[in-house]
PDB file of N, CA and C in Angstrom:
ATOM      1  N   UNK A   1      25.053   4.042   3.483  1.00  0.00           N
ATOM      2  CA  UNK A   1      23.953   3.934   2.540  1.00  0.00           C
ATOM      3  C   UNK A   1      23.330   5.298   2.253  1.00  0.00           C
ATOM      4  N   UNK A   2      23.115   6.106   3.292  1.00  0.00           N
ATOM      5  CA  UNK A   2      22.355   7.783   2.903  1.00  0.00           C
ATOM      6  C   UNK A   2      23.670   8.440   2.852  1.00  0.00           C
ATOM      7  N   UNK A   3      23.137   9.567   1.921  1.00  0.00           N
ATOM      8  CA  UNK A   3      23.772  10.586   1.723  1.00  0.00           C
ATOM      9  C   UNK A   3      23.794  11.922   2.871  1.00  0.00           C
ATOM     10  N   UNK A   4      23.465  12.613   3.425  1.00  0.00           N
ATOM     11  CA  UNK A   4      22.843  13.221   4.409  1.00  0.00           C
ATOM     12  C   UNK A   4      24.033  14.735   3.895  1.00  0.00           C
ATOM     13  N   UNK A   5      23.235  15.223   3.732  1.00  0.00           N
ATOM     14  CA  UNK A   5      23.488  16.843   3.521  1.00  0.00           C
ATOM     15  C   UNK A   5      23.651  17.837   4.587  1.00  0.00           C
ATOM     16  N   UNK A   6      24.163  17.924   5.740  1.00  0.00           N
ATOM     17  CA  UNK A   6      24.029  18.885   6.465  1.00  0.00           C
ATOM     18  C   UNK A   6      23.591  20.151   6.311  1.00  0.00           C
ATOM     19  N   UNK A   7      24.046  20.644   5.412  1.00  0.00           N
ATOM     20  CA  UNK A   7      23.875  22.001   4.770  1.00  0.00           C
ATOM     21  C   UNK A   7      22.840  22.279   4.291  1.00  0.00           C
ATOM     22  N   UNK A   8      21.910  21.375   3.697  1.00  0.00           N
ATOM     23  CA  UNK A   8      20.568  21.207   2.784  1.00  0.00           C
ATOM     24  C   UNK A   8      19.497  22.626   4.084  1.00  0.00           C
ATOM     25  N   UNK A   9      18.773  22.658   3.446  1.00  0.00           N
ATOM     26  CA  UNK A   9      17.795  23.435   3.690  1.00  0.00           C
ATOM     27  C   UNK A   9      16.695  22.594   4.066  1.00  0.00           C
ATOM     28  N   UNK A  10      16.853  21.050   3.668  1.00  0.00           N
ATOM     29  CA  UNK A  10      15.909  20.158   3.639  1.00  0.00           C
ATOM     30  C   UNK A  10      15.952  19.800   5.314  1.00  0.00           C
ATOM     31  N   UNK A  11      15.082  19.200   6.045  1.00  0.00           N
ATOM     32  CA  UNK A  11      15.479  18.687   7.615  1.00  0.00           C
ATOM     33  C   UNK A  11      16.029  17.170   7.137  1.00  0.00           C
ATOM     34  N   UNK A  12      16.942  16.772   7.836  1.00  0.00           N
ATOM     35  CA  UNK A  12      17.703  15.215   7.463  1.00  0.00           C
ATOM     36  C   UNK A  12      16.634  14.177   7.396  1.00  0.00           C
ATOM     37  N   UNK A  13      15.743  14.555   8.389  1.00  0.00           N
ATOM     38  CA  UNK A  13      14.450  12.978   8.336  1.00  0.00           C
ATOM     39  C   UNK A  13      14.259  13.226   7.077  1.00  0.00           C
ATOM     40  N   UNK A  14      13.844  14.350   6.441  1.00  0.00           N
ATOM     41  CA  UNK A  14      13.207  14.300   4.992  1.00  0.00           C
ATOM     42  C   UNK A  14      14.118  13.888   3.728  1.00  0.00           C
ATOM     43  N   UNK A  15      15.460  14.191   4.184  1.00  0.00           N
ATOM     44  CA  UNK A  15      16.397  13.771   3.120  1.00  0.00           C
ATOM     45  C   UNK A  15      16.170  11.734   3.190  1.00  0.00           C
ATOM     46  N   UNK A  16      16.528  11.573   4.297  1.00  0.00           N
ATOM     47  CA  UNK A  16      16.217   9.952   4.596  1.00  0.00           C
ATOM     48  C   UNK A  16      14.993   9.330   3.885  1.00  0.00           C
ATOM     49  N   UNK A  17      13.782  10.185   4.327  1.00  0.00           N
ATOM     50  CA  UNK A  17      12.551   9.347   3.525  1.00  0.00           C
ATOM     51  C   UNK A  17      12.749   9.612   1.895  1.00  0.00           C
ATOM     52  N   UNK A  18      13.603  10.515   1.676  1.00  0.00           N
ATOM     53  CA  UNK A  18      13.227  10.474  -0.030  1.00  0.00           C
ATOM     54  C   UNK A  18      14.657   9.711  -0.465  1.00  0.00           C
ATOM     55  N   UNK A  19      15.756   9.197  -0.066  1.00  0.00           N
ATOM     56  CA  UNK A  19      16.681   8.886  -0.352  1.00  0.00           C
ATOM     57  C   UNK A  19      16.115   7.018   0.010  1.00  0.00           C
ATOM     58  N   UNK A  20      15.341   6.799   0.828  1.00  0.00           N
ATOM     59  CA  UNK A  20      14.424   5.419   0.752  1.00  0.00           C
ATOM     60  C   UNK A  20      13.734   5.180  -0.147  1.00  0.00           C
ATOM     61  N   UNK A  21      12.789   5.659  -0.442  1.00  0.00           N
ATOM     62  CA  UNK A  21      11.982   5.781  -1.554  1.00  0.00           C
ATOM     63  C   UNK A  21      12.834   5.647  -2.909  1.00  0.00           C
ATOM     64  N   UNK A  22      13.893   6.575  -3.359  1.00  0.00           N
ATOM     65  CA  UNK A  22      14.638   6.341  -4.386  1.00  0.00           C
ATOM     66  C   UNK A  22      15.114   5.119  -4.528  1.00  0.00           C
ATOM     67  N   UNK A  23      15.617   4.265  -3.436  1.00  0.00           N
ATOM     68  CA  UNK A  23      16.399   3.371  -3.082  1.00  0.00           C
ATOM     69  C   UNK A  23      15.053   1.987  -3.370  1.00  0.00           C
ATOM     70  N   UNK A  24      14.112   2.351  -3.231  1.00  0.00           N
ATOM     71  CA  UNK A  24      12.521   1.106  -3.661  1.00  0.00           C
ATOM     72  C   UNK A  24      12.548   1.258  -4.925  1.00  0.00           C
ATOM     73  N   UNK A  25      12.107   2.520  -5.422  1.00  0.00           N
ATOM     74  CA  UNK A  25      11.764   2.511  -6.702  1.00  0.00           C
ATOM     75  C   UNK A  25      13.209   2.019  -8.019  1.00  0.00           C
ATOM     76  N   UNK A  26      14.240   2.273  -7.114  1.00  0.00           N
ATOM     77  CA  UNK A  26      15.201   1.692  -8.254  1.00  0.00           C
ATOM     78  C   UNK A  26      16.121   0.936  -8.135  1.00  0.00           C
ATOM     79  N   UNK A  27      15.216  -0.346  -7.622  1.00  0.00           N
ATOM     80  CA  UNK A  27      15.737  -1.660  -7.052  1.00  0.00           C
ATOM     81  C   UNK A  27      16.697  -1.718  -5.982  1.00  0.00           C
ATOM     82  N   UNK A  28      17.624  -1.043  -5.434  1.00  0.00           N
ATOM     83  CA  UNK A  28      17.915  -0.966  -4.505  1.00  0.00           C
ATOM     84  C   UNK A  28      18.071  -1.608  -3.116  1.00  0.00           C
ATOM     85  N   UNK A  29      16.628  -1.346  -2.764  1.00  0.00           N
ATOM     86  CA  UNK A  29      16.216  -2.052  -1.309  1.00  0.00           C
ATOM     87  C   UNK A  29      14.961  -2.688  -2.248  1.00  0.00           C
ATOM     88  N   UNK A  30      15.015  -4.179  -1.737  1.00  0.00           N
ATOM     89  CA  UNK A  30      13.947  -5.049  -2.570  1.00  0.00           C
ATOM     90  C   UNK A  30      13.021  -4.958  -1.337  1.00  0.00           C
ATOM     91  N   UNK A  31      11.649  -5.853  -2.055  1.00  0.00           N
ATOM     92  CA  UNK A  31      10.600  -6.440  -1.230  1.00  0.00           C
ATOM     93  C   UNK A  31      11.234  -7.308   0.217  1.00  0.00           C
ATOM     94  N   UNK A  32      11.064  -6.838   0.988  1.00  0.00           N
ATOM     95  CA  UNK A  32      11.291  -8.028   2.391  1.00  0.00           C
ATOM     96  C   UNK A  32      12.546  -7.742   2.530  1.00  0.00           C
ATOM     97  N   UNK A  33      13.354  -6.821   2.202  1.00  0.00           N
ATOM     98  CA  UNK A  33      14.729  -6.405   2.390  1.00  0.00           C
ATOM     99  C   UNK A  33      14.588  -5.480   3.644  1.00  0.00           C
ATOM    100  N   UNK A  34      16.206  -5.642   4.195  1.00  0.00           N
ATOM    101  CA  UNK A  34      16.084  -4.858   5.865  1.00  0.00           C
ATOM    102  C   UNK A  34      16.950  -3.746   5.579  1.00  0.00           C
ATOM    103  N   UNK A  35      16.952  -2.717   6.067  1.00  0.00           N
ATOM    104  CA  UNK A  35      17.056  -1.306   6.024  1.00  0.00           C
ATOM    105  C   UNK A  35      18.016  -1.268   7.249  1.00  0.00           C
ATOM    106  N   UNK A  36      18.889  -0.466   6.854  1.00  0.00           N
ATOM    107  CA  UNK A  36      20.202   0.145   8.399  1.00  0.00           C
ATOM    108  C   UNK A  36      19.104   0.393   9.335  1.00  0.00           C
ATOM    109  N   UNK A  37      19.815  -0.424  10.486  1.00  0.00           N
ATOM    110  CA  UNK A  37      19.097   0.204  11.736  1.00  0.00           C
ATOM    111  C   UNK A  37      18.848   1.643  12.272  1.00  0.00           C
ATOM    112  N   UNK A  38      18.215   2.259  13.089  1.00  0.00           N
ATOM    113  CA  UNK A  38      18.238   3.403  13.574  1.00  0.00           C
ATOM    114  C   UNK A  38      19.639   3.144  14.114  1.00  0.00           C
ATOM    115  N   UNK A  39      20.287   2.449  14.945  1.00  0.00           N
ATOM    116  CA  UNK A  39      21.865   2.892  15.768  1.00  0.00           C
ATOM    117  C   UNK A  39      22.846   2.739  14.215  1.00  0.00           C
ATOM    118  N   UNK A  40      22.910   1.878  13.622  1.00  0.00           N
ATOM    119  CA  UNK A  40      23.726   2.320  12.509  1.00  0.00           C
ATOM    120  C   UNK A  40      23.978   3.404  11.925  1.00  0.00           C
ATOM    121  N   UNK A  41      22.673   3.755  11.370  1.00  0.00           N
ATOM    122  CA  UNK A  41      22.382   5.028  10.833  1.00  0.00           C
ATOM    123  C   UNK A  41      22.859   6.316  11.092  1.00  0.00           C
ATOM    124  N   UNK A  42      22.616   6.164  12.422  1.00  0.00           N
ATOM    125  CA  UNK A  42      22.759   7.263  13.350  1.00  0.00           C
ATOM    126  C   UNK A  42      24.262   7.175  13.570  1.00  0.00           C
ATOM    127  N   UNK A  43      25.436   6.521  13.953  1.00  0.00           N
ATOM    128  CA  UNK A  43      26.681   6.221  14.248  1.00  0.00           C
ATOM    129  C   UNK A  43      27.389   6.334  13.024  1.00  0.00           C
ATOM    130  N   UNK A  44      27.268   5.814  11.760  1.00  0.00           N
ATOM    131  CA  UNK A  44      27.579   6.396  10.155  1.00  0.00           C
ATOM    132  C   UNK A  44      27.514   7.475  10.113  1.00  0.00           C
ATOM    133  N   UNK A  45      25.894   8.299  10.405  1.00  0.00           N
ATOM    134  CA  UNK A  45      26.145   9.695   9.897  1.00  0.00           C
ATOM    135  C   UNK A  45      26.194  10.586  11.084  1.00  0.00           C
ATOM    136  N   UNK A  46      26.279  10.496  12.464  1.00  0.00           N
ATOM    137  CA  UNK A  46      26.174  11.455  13.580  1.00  0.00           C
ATOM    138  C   UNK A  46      25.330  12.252  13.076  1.00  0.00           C
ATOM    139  N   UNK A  47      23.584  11.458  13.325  1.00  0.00           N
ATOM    140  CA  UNK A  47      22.371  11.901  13.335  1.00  0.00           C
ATOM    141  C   UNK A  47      22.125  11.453  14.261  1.00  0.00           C
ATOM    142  N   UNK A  48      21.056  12.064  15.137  1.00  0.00           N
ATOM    143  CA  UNK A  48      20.417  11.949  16.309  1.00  0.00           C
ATOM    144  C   UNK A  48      19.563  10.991  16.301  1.00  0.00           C
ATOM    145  N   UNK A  49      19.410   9.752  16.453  1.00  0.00           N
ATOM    146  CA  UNK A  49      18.426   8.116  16.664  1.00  0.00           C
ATOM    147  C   UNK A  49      16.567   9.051  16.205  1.00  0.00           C
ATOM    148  N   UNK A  50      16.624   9.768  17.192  1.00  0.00           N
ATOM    149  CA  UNK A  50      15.338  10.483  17.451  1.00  0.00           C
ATOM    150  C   UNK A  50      15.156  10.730  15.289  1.00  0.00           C
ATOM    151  N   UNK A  51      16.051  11.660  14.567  1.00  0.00           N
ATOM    152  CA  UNK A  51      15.455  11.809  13.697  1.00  0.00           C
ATOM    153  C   UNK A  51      15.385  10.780  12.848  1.00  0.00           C
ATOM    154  N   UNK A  52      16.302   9.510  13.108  1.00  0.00           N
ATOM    155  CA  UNK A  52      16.327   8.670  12.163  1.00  0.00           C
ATOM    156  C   UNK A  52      14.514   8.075  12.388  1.00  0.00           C
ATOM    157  N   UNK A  53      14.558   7.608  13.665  1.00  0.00           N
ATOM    158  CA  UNK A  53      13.088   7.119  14.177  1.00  0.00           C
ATOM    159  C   UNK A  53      12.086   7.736  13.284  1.00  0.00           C
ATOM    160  N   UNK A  54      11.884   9.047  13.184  1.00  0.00           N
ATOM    161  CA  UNK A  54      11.204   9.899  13.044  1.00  0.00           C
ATOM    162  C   UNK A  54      11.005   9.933  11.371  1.00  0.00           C
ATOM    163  N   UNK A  55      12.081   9.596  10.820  1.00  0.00           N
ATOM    164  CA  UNK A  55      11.934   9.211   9.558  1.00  0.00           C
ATOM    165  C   UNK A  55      11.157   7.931   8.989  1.00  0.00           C
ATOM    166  N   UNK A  56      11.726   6.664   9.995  1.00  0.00           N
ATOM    167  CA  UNK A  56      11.201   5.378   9.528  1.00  0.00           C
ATOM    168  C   UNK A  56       9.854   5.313   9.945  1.00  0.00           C
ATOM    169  N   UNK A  57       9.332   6.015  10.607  1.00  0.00           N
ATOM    170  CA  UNK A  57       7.820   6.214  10.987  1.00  0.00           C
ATOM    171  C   UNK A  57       6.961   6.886  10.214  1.00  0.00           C
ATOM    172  N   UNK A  58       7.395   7.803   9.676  1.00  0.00           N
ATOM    173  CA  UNK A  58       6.453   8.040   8.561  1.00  0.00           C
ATOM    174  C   UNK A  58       6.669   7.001   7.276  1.00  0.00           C
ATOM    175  N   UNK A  59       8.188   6.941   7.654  1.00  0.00           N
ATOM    176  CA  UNK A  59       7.706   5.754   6.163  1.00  0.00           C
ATOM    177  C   UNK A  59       6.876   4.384   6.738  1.00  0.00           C
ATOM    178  N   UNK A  60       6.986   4.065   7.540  1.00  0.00           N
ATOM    179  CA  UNK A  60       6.058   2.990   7.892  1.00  0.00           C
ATOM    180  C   UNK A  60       4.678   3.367   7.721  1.00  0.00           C
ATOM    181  N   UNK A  61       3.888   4.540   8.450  1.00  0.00           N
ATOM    182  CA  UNK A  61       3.015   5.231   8.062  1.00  0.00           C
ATOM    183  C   UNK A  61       2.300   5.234   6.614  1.00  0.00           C
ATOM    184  N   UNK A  62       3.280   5.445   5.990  1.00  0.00           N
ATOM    185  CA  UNK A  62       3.085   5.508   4.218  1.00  0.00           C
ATOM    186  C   UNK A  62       3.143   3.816   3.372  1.00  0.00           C
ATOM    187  N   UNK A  63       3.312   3.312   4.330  1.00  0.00           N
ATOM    188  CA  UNK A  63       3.035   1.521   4.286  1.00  0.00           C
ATOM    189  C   UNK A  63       4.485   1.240   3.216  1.00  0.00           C
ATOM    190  N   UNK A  64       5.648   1.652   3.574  1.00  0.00           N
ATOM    191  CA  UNK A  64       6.551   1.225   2.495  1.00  0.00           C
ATOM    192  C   UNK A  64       7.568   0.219   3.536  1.00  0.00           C
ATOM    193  N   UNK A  65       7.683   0.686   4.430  1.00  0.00           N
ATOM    194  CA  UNK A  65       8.788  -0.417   5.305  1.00  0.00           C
ATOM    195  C   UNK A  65       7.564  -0.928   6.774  1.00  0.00           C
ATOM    196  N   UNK A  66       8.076  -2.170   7.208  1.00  0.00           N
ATOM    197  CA  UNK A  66       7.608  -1.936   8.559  1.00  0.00           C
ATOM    198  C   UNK A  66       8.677  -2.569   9.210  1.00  0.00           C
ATOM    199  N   UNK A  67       7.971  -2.308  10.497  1.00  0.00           N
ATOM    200  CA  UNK A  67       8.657  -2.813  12.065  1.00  0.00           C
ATOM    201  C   UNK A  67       8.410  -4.646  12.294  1.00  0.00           C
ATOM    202  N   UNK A  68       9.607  -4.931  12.594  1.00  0.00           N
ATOM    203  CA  UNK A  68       9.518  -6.302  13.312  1.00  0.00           C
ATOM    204  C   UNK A  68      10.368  -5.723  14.582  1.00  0.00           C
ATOM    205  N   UNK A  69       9.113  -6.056  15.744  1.00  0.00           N
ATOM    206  CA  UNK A  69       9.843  -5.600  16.912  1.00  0.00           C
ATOM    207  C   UNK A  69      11.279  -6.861  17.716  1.00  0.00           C
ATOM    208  N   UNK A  70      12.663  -6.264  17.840  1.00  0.00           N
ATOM    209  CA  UNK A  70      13.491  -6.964  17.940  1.00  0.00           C
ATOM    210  C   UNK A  70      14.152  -7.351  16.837  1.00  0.00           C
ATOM    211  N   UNK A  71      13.932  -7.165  15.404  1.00  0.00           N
ATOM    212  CA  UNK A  71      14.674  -7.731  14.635  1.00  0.00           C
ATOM    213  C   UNK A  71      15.081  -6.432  13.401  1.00  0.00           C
ATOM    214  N   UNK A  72      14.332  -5.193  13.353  1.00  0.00           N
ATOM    215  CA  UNK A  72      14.931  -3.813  12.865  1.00  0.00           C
ATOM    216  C   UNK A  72      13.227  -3.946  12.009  1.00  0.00           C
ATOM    217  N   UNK A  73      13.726  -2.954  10.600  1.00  0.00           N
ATOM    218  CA  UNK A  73      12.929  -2.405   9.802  1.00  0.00           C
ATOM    219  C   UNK A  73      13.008  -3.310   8.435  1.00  0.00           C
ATOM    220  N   UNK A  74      11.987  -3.763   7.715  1.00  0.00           N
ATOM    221  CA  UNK A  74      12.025  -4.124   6.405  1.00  0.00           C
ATOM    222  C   UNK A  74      11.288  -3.956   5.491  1.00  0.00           C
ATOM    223  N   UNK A  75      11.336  -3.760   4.196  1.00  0.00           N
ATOM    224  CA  UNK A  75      10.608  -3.203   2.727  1.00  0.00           C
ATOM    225  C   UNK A  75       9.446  -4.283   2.993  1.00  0.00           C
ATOM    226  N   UNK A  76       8.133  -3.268   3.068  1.00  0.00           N
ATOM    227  CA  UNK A  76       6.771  -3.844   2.610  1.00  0.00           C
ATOM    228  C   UNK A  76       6.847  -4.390   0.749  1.00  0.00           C
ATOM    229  N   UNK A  77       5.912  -6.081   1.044  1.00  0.00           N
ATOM    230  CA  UNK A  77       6.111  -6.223  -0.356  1.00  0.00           C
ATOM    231  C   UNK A  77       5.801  -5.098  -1.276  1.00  0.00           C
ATOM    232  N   UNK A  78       4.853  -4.657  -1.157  1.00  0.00           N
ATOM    233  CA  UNK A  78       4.119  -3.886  -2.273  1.00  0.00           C
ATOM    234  C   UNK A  78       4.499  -2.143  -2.308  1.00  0.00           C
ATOM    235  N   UNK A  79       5.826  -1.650  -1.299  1.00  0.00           N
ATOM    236  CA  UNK A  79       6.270  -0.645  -1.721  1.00  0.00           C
ATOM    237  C   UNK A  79       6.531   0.033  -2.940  1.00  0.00           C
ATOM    238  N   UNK A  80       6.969  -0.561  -3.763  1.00  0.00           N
ATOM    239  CA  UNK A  80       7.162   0.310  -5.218  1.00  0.00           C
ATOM    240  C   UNK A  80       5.932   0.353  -5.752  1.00  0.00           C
ATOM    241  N   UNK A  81       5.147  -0.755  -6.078  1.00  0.00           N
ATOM    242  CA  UNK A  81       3.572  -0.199  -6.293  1.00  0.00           C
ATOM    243  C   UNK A  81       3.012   0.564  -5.674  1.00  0.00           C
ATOM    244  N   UNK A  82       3.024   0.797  -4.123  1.00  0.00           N
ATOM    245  CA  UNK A  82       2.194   1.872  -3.725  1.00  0.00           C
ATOM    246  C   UNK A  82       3.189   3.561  -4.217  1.00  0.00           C
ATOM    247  N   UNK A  83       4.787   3.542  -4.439  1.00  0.00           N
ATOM    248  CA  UNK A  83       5.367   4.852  -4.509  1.00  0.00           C
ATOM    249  C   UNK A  83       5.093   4.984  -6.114  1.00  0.00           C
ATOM    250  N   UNK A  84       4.836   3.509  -6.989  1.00  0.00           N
ATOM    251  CA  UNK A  84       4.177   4.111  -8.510  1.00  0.00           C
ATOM    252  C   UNK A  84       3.219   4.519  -8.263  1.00  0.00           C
ATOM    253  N   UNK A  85       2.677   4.382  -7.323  1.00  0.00           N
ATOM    254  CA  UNK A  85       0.661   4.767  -8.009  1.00  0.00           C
ATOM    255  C   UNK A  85       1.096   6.059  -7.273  1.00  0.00           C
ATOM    256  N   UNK A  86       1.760   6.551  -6.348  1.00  0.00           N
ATOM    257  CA  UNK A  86       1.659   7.797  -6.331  1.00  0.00           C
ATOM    258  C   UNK A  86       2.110   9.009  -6.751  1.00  0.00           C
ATOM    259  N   UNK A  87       2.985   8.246  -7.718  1.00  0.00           N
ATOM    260  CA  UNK A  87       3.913   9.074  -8.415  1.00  0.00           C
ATOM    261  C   UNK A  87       2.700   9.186  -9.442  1.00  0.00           C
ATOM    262  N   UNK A  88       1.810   8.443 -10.108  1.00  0.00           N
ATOM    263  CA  UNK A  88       1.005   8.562 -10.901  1.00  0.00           C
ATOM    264  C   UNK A  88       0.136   9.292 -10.756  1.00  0.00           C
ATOM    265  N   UNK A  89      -0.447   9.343  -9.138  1.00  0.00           N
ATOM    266  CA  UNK A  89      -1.333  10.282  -9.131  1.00  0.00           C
ATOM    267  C   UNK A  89      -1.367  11.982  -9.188  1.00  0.00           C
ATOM    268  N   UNK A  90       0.347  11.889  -8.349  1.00  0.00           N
ATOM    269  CA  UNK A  90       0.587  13.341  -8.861  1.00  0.00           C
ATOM    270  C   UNK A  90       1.062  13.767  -9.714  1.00  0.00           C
ATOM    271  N   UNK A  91       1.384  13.235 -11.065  1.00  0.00           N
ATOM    272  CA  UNK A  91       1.393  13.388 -12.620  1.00  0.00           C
ATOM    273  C   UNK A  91       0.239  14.342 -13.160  1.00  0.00           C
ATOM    274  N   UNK A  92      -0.782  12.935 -12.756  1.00  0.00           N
ATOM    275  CA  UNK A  92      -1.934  13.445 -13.433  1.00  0.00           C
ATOM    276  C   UNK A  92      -3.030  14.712 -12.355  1.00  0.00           C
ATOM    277  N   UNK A  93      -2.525  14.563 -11.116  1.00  0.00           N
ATOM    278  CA  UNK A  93      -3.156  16.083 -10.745  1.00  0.00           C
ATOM    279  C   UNK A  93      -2.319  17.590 -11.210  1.00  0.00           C
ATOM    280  N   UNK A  94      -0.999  16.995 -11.420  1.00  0.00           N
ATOM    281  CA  UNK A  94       0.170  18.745 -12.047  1.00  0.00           C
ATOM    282  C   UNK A  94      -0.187  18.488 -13.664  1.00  0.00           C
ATOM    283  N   UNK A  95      -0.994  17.592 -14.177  1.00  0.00           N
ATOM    284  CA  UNK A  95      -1.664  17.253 -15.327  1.00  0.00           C
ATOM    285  C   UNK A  95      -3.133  18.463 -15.758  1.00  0.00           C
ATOM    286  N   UNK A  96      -3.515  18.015 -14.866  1.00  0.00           N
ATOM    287  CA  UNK A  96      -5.274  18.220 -14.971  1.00  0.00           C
ATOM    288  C   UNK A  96      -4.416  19.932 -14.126  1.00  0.00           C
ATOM    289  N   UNK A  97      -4.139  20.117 -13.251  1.00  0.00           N
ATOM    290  CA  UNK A  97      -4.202  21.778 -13.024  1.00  0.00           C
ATOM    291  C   UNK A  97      -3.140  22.494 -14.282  1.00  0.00           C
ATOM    292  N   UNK A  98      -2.447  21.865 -14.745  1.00  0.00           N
ATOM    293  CA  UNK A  98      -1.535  22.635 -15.961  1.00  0.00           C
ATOM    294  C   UNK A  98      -2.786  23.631 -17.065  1.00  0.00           C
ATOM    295  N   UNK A  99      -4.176  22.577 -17.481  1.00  0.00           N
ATOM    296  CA  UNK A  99      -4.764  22.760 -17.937  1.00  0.00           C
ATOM    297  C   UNK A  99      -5.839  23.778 -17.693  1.00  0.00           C
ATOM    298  N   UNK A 100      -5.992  24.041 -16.408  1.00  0.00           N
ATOM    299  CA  UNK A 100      -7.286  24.501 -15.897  1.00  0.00           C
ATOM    300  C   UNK A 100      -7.303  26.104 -16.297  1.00  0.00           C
TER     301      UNK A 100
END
């Protein structure tokens, strides 16, 4: 399911949270949909569990997936609304400073 860049300049957790996010906003992974486990993840791409963790925690953090303990990770309903409104908000702040 991820792409994972070794080479990137980016750190892999960060490639993961934005390759999730892409994956909400364009239907992809739906509402109440379950997400590769951390051992999947990690065994697909020979990434270290630790960064996969480390990824799904901030996205949980950011209220787009959560934890069911024992049963993995799944899409909060209201993920793509909360990644529109924030895509909206930083529109209109590279909006309002374009101008200043």
């Amino acid at each position: 399911m991820f792409q994972i860049d070794p080479m990137s300049r980016e750190p892999v957790y960060e490639q993961i949270i934005q390759q999730v996010q892409q994956f909400i906003l364009t239907d992809v992974l739906q509402p109440g949909g379950q997400i590769p486990s951390v051992r999947s993840v990690s065994m697909t791409n020979s990434i270290n569990p630790r960064t996969i963790l480390k990824a799904y925690t901030e996205l949980d953090a950011k209220g787009l997936i959560q934890s069911v303990p024992g049963k993995g990770y799944y899409i909060c309903a209201d993920a793509k609304q909360k990644l529109l409104e924030k895509g909206r908000e930083t529109v209109s702040y590279t909006h309002l400073r374009a101008h200043e």
